[in-house]
Each structure stands twice: as C-alpha cells, then as structure tokens.
C-alpha atoms as a PDB file:
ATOM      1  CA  UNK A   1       2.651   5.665   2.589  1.00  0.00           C
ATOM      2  CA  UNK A   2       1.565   5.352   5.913  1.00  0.00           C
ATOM      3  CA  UNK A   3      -0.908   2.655   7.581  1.00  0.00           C
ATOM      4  CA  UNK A   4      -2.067   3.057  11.044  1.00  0.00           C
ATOM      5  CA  UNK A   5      -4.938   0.397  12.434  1.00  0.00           C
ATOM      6  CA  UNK A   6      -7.173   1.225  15.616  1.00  0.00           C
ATOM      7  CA  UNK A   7     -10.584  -0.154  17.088  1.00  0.00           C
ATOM      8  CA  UNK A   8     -13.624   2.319  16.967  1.00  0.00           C
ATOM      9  CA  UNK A   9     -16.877   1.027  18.433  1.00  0.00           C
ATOM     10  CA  UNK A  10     -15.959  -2.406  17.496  1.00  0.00           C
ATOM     11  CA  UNK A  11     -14.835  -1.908  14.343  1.00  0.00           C
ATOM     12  CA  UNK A  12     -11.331  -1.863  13.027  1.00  0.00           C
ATOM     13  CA  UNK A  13     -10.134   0.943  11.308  1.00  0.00           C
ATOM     14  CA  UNK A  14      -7.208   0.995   8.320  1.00  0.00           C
ATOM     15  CA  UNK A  15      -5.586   4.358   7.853  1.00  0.00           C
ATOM     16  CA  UNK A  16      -4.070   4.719   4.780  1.00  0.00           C
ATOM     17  CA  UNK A  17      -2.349   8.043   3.878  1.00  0.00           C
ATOM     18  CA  UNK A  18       0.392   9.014   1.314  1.00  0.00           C
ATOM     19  CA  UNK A  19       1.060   7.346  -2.196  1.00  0.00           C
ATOM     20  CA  UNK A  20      -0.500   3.848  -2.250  1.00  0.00           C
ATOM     21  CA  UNK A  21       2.250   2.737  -5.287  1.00  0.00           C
ATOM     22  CA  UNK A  22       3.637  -0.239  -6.472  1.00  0.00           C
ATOM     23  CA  UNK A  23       6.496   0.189  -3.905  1.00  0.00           C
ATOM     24  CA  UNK A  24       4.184   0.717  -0.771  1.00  0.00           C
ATOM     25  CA  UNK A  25       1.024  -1.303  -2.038  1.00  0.00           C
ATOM     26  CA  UNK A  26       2.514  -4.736  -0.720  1.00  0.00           C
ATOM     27  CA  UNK A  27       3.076  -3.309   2.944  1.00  0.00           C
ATOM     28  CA  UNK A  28      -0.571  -1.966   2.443  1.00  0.00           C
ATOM     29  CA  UNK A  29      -1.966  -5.358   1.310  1.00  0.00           C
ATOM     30  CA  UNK A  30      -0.364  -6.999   4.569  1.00  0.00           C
ATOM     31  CA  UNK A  31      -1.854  -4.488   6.395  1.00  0.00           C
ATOM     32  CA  UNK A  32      -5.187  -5.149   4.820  1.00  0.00           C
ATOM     33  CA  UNK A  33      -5.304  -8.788   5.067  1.00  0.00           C
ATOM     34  CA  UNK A  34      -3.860  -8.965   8.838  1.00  0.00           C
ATOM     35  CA  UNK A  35      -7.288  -6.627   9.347  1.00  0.00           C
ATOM     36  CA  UNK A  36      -9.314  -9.021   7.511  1.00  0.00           C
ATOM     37  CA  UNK A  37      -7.476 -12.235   8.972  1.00  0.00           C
ATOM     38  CA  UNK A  38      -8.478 -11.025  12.566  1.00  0.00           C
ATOM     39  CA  UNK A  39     -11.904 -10.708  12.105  1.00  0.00           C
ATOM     40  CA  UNK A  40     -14.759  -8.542  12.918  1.00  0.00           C
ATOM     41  CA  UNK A  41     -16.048  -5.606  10.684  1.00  0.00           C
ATOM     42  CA  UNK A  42     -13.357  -3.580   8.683  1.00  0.00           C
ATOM     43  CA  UNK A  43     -13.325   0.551   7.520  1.00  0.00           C
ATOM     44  CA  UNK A  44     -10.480   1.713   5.170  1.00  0.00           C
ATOM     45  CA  UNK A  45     -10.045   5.411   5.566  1.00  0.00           C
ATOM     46  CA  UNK A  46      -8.649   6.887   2.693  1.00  0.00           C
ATOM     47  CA  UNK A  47      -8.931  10.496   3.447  1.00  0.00           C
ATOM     48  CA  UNK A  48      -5.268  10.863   3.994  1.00  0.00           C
ATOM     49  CA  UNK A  49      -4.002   9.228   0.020  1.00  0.00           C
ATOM     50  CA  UNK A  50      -2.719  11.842  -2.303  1.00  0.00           C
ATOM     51  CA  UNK A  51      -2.415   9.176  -5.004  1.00  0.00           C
ATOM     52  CA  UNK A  52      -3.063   5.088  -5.380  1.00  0.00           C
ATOM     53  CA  UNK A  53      -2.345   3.183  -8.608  1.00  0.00           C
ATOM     54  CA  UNK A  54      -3.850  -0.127  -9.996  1.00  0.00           C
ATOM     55  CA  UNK A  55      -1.333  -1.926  -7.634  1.00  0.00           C
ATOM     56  CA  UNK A  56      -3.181  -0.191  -4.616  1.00  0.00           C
ATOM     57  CA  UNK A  57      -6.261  -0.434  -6.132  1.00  0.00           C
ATOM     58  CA  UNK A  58      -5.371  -4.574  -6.179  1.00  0.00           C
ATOM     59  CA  UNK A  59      -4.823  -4.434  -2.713  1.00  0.00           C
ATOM     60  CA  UNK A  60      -8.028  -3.262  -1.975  1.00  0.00           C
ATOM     61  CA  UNK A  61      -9.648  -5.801  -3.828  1.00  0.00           C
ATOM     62  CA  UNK A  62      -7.856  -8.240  -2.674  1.00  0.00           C
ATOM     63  CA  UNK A  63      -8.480  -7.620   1.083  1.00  0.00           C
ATOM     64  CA  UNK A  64     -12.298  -7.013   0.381  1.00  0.00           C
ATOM     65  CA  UNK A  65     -12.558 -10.268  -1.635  1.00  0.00           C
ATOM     66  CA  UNK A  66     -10.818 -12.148   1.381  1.00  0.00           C
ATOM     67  CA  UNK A  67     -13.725 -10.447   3.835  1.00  0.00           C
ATOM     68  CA  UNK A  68     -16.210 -11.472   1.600  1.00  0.00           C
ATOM     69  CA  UNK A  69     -15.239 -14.681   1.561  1.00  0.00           C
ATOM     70  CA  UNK A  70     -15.530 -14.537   5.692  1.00  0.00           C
ATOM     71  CA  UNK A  71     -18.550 -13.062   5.713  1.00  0.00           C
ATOM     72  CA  UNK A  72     -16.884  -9.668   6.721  1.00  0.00           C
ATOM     73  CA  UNK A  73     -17.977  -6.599   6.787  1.00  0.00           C
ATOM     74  CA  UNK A  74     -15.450  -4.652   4.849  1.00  0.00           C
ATOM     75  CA  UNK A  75     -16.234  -0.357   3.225  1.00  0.00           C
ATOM     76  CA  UNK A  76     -14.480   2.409   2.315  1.00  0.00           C
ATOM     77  CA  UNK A  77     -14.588   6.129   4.764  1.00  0.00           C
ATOM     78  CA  UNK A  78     -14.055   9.569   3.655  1.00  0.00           C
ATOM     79  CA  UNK A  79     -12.179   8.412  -0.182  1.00  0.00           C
ATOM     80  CA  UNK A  80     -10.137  11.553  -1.117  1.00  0.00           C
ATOM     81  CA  UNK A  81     -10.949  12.596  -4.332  1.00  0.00           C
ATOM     82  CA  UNK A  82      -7.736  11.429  -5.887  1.00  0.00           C
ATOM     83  CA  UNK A  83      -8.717   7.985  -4.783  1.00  0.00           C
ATOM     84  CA  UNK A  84     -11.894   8.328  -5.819  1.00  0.00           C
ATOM     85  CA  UNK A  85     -10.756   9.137  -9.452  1.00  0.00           C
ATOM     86  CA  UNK A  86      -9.438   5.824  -9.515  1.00  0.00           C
ATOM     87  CA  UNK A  87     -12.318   4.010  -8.224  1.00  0.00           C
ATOM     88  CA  UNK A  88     -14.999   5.641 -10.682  1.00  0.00           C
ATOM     89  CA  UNK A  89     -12.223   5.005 -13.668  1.00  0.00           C
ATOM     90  CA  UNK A  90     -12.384   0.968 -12.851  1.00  0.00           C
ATOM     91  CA  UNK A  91     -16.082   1.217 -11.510  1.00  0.00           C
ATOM     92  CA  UNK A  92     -15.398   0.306  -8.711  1.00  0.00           C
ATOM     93  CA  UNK A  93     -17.358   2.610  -6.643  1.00  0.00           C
ATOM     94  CA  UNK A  94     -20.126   0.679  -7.562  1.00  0.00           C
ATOM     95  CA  UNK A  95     -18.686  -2.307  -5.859  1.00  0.00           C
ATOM     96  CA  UNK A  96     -16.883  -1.242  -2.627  1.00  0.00           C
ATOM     97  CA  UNK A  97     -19.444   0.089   0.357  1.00  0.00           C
ATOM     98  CA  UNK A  98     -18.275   3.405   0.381  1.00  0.00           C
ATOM     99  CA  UNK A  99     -19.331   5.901   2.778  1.00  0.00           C
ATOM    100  CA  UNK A 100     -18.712   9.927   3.334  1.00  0.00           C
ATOM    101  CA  UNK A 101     -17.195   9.897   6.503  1.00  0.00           C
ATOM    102  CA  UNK A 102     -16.197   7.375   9.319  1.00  0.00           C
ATOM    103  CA  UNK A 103     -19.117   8.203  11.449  1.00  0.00           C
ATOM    104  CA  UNK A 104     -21.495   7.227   8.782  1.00  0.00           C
ATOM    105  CA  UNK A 105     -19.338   3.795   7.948  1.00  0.00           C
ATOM    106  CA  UNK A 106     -19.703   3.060  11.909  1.00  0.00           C
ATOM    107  CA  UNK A 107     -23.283   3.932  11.630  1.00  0.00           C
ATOM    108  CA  UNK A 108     -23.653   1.576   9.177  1.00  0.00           C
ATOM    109  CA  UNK A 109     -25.537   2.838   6.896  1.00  0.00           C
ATOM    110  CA  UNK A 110     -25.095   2.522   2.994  1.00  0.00           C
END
C-alpha cells in the first residue's frame, strides 16, 4: 500500500493505492487520523486500491467517525470498483460522502 497526503484548494487529500490489508491498514489508519487530527476538510482517494479488507474498511470508519466528532468534513473520491464492492457489501456507501471524482468532492457537492 501506498499513502501520499497533499493540499488541493484547501482541502487535504489522502491517497491510498495498493492492498489496504490487515498488514498495511494500521499505517493507513495513522495516516487517516494525522489528516483528521490536523484539521480542515478531508478527501480519501481511492482510485489507486486494487483490494481493501474489513481491516481497511475499519480504518476508514474510524478516521471518519473521529471527523465527525470534529465537525469535519470528511468523503470518499473516485472509489475503484474493488473498493466499492466492499462498501456496498457492508452498506456503507450509504454512509460515507462519496463522490465520482476529486473535482466533484472539492466542489462539494453530494
């Protein structure tokens, strides 16, 4: 797995690519919370994972739980399909903003 986080019109953006596993998921969830902990409105692009399990899955609730709690803006950008499988399966596509691409997640609009 591989996590990369930049700023994009005031937003901060979490790259995840690769296998979001059990082995990488922890480095993810730092990753995830660090984003949260600074503050400010958070995208997870997931247009680069080829495969995330319920441990990944965790981490993602876990980080948008912790915005939630700050009153942060936290959604989901172009979702590959393999990630998306996963989401529908637990529902949680119904729960996560989730947005087609990152221009629409900086647009705002959901």
């Amino acid at each position: 797995m591989r996590c990369e986080v930049r700023q994009r019109e005031g937003v901060r953006v979490v790259e995840l690519s690769g296998e979001v596993d059990l082995e990488s998921s922890p480095a993810a969830r730092q990753v995830l919370l660090d984003a949260v902990a600074a503050g400010g409105p958070l995208l997870v692009d997931l247009s680069g994972v080829d495969y995330i399990d319920s441990s990944g899955i965790a981490s993602l609730v876990e980080a948008f739980q912790a915005a939630r709690s700050r009153g942060t803006r936290f959604g989901l950008v172009a979702v590959s399909p393999a990630a998306m499988r996963v989401l529908r399966l637990a529902r949680l596509d119904r729960v996560f903003e989730i947005h087609e691409d990152l221009e629409e997640g900086l647009g705002g609009g959901g």
